[in-house]
PDB file of N, CA and C in Angstrom:
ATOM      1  N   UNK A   1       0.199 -27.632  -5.164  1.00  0.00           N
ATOM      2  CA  UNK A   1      -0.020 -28.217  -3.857  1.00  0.00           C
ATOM      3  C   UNK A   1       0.972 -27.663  -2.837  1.00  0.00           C
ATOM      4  N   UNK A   2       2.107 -27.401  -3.406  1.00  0.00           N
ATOM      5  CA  UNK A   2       3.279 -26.874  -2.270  1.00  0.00           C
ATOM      6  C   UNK A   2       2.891 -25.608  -1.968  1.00  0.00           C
ATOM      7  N   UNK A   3       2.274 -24.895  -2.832  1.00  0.00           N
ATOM      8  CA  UNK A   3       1.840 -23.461  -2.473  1.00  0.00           C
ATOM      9  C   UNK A   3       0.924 -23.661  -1.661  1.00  0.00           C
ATOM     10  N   UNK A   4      -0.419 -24.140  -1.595  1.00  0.00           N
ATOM     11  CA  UNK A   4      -1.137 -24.355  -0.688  1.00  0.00           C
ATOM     12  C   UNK A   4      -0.722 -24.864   0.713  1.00  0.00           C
ATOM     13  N   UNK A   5       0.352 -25.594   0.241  1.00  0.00           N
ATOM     14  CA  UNK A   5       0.676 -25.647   1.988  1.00  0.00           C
ATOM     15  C   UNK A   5       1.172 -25.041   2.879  1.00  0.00           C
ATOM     16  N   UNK A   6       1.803 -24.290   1.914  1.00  0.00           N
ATOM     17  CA  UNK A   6       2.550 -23.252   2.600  1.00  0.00           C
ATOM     18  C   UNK A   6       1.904 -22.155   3.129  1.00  0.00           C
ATOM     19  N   UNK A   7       0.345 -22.034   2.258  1.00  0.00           N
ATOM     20  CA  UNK A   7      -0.428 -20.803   2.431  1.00  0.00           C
ATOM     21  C   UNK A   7      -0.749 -20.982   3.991  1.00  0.00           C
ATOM     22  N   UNK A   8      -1.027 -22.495   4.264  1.00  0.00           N
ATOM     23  CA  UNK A   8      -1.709 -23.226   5.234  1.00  0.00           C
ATOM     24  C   UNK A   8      -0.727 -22.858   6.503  1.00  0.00           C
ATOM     25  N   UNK A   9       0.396 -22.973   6.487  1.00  0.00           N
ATOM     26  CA  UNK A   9       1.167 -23.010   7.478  1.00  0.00           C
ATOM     27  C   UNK A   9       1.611 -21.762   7.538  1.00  0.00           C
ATOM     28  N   UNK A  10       1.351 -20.509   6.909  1.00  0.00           N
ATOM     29  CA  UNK A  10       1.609 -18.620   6.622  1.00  0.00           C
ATOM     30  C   UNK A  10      -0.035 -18.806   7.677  1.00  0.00           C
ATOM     31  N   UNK A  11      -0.546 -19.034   7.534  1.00  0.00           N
ATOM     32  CA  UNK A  11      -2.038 -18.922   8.294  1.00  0.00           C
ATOM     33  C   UNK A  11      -1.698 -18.527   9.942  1.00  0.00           C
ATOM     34  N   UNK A  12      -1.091 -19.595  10.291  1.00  0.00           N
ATOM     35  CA  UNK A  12      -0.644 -19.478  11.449  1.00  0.00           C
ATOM     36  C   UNK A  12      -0.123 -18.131  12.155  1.00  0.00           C
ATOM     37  N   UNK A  13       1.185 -17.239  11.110  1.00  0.00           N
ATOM     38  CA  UNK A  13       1.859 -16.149  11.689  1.00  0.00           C
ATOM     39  C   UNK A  13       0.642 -14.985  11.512  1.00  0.00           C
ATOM     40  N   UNK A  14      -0.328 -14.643  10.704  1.00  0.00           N
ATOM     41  CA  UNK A  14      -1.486 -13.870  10.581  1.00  0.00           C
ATOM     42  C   UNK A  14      -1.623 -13.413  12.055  1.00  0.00           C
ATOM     43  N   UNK A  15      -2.049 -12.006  11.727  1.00  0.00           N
ATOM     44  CA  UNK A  15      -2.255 -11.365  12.935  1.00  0.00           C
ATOM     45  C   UNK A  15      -3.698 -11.596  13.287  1.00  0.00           C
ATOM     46  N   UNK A  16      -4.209 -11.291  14.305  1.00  0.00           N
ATOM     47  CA  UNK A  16      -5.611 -11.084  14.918  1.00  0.00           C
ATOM     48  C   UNK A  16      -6.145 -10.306  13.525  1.00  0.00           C
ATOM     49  N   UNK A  17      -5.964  -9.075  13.420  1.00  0.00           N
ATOM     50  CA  UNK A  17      -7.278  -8.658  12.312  1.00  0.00           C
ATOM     51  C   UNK A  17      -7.121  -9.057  11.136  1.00  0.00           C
ATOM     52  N   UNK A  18      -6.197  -9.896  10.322  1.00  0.00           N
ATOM     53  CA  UNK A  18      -5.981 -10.434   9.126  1.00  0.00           C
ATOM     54  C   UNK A  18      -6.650 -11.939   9.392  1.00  0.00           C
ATOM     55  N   UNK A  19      -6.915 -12.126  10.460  1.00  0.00           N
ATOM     56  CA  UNK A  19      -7.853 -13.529  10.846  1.00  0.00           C
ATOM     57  C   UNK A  19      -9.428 -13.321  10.910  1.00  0.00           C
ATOM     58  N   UNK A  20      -9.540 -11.679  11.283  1.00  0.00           N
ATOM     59  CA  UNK A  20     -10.533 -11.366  11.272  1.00  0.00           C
ATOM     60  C   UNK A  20     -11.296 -10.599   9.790  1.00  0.00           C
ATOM     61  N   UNK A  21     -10.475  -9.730   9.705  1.00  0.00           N
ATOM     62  CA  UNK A  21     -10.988  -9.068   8.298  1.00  0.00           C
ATOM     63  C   UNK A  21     -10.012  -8.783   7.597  1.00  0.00           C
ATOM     64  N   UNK A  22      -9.438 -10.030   6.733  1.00  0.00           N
ATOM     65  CA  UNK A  22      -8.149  -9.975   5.990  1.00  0.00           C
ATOM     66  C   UNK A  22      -8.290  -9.385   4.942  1.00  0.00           C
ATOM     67  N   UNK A  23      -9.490  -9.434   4.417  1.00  0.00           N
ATOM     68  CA  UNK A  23      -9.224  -7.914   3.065  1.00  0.00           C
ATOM     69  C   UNK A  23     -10.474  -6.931   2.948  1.00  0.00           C
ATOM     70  N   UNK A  24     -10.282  -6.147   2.113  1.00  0.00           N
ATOM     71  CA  UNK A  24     -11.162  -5.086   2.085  1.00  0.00           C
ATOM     72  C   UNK A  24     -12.688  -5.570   1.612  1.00  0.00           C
ATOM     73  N   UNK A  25     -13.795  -4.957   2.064  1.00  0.00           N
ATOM     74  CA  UNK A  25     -15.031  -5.398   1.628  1.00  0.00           C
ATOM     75  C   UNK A  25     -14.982  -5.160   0.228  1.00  0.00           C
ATOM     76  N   UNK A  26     -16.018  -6.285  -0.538  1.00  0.00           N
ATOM     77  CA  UNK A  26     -16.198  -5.875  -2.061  1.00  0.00           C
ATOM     78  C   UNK A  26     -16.800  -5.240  -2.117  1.00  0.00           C
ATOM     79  N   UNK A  27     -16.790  -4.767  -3.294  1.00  0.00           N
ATOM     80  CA  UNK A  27     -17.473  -3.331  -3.993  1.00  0.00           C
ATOM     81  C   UNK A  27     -18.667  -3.391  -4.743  1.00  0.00           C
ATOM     82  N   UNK A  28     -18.855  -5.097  -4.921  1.00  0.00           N
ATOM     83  CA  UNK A  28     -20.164  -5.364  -5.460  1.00  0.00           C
ATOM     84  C   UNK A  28     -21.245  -5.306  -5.034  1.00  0.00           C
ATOM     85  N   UNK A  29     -22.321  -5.233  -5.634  1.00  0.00           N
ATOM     86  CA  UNK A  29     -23.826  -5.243  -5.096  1.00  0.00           C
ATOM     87  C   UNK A  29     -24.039  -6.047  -4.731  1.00  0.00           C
ATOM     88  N   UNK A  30     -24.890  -6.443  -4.089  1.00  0.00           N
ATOM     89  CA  UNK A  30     -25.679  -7.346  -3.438  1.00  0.00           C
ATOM     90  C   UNK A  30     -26.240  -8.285  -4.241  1.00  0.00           C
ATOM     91  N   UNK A  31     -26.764  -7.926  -5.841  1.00  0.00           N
ATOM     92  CA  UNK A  31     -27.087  -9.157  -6.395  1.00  0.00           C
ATOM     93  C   UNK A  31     -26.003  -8.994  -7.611  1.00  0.00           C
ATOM     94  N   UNK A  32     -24.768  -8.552  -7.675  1.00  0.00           N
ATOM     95  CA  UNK A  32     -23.566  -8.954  -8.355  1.00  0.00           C
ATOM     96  C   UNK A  32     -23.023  -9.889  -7.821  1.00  0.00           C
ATOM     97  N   UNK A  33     -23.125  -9.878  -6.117  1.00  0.00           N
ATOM     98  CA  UNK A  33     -22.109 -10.720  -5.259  1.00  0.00           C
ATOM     99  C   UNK A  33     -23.195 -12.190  -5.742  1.00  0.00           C
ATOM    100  N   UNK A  34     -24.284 -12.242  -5.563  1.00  0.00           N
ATOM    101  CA  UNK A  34     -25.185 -13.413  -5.695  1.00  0.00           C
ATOM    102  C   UNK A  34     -25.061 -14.206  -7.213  1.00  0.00           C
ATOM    103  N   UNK A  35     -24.483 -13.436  -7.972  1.00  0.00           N
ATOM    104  CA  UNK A  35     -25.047 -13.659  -9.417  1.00  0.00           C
ATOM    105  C   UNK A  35     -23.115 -14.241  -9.759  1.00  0.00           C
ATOM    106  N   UNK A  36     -22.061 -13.684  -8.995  1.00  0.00           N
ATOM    107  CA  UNK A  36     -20.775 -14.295  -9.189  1.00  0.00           C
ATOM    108  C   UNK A  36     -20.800 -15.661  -8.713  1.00  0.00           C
ATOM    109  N   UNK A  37     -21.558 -15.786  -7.238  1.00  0.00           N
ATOM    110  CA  UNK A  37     -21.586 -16.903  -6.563  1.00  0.00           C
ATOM    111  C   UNK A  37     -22.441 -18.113  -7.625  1.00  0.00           C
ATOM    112  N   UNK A  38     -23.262 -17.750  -8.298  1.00  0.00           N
ATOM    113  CA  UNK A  38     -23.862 -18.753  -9.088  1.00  0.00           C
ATOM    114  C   UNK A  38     -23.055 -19.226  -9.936  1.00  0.00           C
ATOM    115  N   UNK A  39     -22.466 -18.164 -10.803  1.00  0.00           N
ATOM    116  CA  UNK A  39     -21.748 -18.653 -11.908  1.00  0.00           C
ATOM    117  C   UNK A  39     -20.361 -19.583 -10.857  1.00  0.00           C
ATOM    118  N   UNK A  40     -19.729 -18.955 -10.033  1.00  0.00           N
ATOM    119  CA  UNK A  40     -18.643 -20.179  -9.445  1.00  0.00           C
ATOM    120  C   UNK A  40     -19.204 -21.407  -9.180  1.00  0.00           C
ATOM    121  N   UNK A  41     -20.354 -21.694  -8.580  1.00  0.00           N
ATOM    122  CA  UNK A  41     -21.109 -23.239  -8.714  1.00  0.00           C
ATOM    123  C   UNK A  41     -21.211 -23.612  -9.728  1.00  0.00           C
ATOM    124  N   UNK A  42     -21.109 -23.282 -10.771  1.00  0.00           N
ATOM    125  CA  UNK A  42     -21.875 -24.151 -12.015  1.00  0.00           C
ATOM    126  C   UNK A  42     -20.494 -24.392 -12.623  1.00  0.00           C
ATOM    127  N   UNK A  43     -20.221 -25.933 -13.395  1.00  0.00           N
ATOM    128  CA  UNK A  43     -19.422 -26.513 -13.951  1.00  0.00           C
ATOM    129  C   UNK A  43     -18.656 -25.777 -14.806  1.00  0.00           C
ATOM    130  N   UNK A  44     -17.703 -25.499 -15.224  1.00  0.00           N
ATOM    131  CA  UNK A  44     -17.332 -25.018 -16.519  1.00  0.00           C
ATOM    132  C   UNK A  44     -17.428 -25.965 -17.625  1.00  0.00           C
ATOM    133  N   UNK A  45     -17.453 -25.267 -19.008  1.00  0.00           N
ATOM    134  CA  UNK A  45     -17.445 -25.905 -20.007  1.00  0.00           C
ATOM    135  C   UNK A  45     -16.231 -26.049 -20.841  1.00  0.00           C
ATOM    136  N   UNK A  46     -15.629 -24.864 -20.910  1.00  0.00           N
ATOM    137  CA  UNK A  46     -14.224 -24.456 -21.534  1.00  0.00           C
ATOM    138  C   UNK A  46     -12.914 -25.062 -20.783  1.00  0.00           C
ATOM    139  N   UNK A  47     -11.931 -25.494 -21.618  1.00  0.00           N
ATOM    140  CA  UNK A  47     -11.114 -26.181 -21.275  1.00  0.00           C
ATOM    141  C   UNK A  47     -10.560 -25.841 -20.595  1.00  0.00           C
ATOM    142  N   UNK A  48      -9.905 -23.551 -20.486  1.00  0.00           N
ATOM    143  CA  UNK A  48      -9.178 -22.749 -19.879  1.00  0.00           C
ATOM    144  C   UNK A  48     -10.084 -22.724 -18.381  1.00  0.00           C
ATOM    145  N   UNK A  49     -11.327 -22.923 -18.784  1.00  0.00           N
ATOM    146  CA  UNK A  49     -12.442 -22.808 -17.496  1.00  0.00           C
ATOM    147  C   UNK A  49     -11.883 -23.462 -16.498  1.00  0.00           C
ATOM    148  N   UNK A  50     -11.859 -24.602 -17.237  1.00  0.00           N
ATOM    149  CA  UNK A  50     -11.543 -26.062 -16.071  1.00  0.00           C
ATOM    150  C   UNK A  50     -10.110 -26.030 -15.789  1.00  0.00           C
ATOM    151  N   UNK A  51      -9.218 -25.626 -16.410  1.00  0.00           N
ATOM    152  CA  UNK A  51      -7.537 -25.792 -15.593  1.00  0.00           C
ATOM    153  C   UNK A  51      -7.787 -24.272 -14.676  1.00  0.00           C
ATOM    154  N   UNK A  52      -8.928 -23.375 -14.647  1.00  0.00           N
ATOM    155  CA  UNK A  52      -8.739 -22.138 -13.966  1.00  0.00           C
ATOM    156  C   UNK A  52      -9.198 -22.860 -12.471  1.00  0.00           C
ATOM    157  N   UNK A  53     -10.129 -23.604 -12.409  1.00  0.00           N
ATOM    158  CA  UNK A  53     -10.760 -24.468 -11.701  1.00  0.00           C
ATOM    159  C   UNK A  53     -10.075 -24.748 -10.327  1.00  0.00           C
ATOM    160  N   UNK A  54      -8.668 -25.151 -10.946  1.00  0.00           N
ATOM    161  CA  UNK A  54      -7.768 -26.086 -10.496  1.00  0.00           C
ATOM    162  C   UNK A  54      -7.186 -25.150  -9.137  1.00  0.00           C
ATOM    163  N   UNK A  55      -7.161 -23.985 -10.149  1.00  0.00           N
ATOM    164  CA  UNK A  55      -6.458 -23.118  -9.027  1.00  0.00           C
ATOM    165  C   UNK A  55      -6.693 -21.926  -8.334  1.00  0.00           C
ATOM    166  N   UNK A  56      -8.375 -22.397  -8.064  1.00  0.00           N
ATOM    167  CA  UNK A  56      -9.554 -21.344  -7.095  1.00  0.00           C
ATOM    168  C   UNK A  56      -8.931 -21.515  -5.640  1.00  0.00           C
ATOM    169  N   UNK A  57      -8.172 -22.356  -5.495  1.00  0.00           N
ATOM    170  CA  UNK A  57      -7.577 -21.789  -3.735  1.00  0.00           C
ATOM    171  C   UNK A  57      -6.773 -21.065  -3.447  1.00  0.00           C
ATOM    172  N   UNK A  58      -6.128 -20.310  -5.249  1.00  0.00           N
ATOM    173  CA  UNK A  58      -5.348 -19.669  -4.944  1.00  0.00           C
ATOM    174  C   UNK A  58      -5.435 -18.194  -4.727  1.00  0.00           C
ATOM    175  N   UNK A  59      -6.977 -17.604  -5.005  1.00  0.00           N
ATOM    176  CA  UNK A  59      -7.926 -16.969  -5.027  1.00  0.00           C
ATOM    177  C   UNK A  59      -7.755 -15.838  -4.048  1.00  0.00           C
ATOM    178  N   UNK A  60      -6.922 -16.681  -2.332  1.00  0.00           N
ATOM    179  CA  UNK A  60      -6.627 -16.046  -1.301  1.00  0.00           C
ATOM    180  C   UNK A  60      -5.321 -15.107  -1.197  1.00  0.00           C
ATOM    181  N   UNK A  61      -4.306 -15.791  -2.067  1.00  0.00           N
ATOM    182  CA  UNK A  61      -3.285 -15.704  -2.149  1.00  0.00           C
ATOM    183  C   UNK A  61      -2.783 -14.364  -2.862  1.00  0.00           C
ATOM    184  N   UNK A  62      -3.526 -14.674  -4.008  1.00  0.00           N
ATOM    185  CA  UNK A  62      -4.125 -13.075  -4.807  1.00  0.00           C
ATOM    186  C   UNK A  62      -4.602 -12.376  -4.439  1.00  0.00           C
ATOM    187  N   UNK A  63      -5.655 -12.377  -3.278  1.00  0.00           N
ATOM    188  CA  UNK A  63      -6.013 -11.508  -3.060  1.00  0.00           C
ATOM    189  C   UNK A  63      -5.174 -10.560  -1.678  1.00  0.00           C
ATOM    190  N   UNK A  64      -4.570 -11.690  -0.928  1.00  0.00           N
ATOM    191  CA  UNK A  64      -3.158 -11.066  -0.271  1.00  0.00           C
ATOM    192  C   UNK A  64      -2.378 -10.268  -0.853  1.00  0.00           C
ATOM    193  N   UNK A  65      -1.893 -10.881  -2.339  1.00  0.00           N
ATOM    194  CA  UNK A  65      -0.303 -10.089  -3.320  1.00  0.00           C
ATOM    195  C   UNK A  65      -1.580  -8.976  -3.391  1.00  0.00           C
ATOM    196  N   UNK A  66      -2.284  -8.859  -3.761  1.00  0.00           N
ATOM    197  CA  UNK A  66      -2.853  -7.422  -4.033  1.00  0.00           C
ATOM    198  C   UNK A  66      -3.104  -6.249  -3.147  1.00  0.00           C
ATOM    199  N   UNK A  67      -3.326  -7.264  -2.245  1.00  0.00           N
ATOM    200  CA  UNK A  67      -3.391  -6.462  -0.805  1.00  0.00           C
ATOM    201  C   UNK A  67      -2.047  -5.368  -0.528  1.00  0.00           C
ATOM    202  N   UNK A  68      -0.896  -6.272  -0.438  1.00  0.00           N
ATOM    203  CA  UNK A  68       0.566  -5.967   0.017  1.00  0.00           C
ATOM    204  C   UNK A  68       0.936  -4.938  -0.733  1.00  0.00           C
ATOM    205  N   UNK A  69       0.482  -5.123  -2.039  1.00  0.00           N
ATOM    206  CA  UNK A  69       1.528  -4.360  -3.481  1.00  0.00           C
ATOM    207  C   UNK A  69       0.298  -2.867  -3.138  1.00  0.00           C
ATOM    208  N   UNK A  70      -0.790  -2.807  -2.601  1.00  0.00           N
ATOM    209  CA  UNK A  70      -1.399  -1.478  -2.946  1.00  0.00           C
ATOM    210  C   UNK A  70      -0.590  -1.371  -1.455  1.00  0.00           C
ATOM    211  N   UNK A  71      -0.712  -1.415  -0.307  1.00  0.00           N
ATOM    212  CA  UNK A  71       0.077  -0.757   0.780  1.00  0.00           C
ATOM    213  C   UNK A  71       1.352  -0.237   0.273  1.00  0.00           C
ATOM    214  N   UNK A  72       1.938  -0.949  -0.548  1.00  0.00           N
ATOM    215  CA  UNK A  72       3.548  -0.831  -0.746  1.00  0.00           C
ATOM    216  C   UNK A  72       3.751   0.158  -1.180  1.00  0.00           C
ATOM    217  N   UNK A  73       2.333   0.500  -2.867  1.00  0.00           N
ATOM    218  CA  UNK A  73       2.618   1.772  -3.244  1.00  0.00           C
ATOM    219  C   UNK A  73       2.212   2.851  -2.532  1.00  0.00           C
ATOM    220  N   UNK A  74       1.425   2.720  -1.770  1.00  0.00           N
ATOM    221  CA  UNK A  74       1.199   3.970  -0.963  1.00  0.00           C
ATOM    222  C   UNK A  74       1.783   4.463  -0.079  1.00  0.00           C
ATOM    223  N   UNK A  75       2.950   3.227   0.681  1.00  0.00           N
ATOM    224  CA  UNK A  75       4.251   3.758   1.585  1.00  0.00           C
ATOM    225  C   UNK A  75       4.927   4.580   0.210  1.00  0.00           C
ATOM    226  N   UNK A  76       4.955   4.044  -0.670  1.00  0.00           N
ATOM    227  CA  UNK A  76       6.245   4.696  -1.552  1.00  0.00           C
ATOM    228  C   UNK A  76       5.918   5.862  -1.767  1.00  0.00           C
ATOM    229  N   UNK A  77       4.597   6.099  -2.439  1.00  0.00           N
ATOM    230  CA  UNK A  77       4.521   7.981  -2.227  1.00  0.00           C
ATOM    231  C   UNK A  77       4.231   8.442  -1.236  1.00  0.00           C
ATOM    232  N   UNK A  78       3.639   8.029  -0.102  1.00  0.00           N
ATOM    233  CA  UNK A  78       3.953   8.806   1.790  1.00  0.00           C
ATOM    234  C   UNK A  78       5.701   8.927   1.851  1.00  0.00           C
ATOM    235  N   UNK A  79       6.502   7.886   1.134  1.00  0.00           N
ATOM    236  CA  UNK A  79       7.712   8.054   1.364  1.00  0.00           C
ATOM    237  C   UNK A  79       8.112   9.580   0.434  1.00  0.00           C
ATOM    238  N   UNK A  80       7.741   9.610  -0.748  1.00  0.00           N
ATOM    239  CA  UNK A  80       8.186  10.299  -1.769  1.00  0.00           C
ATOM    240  C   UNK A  80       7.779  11.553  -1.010  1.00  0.00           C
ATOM    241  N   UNK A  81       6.606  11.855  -0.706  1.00  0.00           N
ATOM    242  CA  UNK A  81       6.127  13.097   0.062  1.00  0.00           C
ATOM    243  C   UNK A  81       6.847  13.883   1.230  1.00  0.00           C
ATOM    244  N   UNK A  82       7.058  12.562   2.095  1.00  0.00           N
ATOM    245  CA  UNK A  82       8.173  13.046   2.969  1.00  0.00           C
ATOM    246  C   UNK A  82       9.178  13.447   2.330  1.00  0.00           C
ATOM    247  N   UNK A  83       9.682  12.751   1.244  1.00  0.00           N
ATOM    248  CA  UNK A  83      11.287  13.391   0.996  1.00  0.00           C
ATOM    249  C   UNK A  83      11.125  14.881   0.670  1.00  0.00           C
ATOM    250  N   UNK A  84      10.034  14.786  -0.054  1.00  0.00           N
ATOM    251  CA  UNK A  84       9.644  16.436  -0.428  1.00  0.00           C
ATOM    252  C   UNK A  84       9.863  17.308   0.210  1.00  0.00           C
ATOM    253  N   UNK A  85       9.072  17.333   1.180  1.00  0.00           N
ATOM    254  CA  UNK A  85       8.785  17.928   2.295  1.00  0.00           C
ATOM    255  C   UNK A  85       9.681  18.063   3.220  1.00  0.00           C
ATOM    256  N   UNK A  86      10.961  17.343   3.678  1.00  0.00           N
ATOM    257  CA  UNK A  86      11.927  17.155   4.445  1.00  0.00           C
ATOM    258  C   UNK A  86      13.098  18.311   3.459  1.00  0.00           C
ATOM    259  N   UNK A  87      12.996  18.100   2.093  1.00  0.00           N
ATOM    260  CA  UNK A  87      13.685  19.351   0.894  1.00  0.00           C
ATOM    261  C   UNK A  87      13.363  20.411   1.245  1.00  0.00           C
ATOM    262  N   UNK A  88      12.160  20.697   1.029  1.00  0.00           N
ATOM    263  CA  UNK A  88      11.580  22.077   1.194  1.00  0.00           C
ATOM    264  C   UNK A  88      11.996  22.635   3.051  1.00  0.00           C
ATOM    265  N   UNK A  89      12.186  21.723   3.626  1.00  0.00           N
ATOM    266  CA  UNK A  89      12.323  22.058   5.640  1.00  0.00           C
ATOM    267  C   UNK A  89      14.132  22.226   5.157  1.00  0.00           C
ATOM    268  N   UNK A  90      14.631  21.740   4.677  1.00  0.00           N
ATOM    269  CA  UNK A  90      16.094  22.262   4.441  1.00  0.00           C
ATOM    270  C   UNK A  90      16.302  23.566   3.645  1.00  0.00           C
ATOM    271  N   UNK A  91      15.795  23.664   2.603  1.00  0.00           N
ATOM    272  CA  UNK A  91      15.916  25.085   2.130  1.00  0.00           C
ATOM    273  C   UNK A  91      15.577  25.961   3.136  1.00  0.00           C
ATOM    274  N   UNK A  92      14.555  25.943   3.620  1.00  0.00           N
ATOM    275  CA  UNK A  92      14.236  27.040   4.622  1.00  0.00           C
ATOM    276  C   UNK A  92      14.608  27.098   5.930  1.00  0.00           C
ATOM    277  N   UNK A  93      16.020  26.083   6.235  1.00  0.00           N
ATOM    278  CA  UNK A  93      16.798  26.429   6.874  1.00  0.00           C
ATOM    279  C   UNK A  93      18.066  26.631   6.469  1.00  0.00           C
ATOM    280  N   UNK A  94      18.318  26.472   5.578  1.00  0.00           N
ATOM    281  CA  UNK A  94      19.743  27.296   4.668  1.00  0.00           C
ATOM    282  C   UNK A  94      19.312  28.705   4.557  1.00  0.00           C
ATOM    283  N   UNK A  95      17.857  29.123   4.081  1.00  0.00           N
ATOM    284  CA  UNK A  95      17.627  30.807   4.028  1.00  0.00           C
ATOM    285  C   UNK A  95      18.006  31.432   5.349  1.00  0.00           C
ATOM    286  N   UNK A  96      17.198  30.945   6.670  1.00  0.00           N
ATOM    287  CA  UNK A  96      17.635  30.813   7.813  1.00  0.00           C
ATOM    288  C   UNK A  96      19.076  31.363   8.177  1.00  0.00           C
ATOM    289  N   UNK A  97      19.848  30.276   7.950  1.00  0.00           N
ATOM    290  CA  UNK A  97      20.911  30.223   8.482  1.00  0.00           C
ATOM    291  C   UNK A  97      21.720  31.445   7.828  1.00  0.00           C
ATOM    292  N   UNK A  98      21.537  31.515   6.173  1.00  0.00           N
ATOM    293  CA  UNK A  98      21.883  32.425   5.458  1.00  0.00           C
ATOM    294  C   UNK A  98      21.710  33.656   6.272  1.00  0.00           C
ATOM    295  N   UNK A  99      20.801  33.875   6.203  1.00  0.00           N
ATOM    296  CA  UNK A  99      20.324  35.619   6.927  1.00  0.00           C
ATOM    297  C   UNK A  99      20.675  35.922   8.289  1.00  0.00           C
ATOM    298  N   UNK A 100      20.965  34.857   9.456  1.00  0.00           N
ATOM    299  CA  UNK A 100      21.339  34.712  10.873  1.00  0.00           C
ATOM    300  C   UNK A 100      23.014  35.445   9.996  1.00  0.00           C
ATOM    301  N   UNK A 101      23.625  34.567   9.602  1.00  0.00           N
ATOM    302  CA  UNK A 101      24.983  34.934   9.197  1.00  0.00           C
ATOM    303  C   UNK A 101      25.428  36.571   8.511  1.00  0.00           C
ATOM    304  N   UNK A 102      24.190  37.143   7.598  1.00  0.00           N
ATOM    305  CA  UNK A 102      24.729  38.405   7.326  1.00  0.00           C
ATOM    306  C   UNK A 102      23.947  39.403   8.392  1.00  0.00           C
ATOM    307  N   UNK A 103      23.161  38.968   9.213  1.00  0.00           N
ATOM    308  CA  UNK A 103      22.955  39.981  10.207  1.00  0.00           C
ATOM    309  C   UNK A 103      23.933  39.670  11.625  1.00  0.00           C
ATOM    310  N   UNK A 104      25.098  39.050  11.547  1.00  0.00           N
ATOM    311  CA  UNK A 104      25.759  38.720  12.605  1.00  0.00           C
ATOM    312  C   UNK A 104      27.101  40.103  11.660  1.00  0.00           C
ATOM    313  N   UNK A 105      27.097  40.505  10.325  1.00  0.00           N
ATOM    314  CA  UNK A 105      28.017  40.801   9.851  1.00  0.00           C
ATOM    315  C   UNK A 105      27.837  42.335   9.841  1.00  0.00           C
ATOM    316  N   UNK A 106      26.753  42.697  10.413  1.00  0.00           N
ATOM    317  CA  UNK A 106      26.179  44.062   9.648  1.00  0.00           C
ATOM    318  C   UNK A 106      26.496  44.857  11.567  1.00  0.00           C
ATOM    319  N   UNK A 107      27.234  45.789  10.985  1.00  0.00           N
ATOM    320  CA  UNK A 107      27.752  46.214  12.291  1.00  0.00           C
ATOM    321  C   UNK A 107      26.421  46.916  13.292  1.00  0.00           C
ATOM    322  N   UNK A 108      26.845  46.873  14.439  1.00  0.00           N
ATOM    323  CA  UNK A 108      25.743  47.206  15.744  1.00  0.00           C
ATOM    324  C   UNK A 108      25.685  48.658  15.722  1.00  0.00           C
ATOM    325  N   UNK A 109      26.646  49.192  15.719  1.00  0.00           N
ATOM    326  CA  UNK A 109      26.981  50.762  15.851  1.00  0.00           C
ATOM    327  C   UNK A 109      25.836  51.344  14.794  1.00  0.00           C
ATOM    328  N   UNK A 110      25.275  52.358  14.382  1.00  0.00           N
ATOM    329  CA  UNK A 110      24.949  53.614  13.102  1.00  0.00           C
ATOM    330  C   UNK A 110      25.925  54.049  12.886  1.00  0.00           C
ATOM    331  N   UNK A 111      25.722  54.028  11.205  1.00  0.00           N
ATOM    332  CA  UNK A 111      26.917  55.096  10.534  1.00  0.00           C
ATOM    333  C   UNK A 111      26.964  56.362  11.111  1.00  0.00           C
ATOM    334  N   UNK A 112      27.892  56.749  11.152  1.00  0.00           N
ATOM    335  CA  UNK A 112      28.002  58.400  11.451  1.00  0.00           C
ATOM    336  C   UNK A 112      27.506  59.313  10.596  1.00  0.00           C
ATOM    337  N   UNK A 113      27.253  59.096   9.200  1.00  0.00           N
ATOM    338  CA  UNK A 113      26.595  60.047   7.802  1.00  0.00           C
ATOM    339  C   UNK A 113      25.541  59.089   8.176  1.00  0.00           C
TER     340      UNK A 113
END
């Protein structure tokens, strides 16, 4: 119950499109989506059924943590990529810098032989 209330009062800070289209469309068919919806109406029989029962409002909540944790991993390898990529932009300014430095060393004049 404390979780739910809290979900209730997190409702509030939600942005405009998380009010509007807070998660991704399902992936089910059209008569998968119809044929889940039946089975959630109908009573359970099983004991695990019925304490699962209990905690179908939390349904949203899950489907938020799931939400968050796939963004998260996908900052983490956009992050990982950048680091890559920010490696590879430093080496190739150490070669850079390298080669600026022995052509600052290599005299202006021609040898005389």
């Amino acid at each position: 119950q404390r979780v739910l209330r809290l979900a209730e009062m997190c409702r509030r800070l939600e942005t405009e499109e998380e009010k509007v289209l807070p998660f991704y469309p399902s992936s089910l068919a059209e008569w998968e989506q119809q044929h889940a919806l039946r089975v959630l109406e109908e009573t359970p029989s099983e004991p695990l059924a019925r304490a699962v029962q209990d905690y179908v409002g939390l349904e949203r909540f899950w489907q938020r943590f799931n939400k968050a944790k796939l963004e998260e991993k996908a900052l983490e390898r956009a992050q990982a990529a950048l680091a890559n990529r920010n490696q590879q932009l430093r080496k190739l300014l150490q070669q850079y810098l390298a080669g600026a430095a022995i052509n600052q060393k290599v005299p202006r004049d021609p040898h005389p032989l």
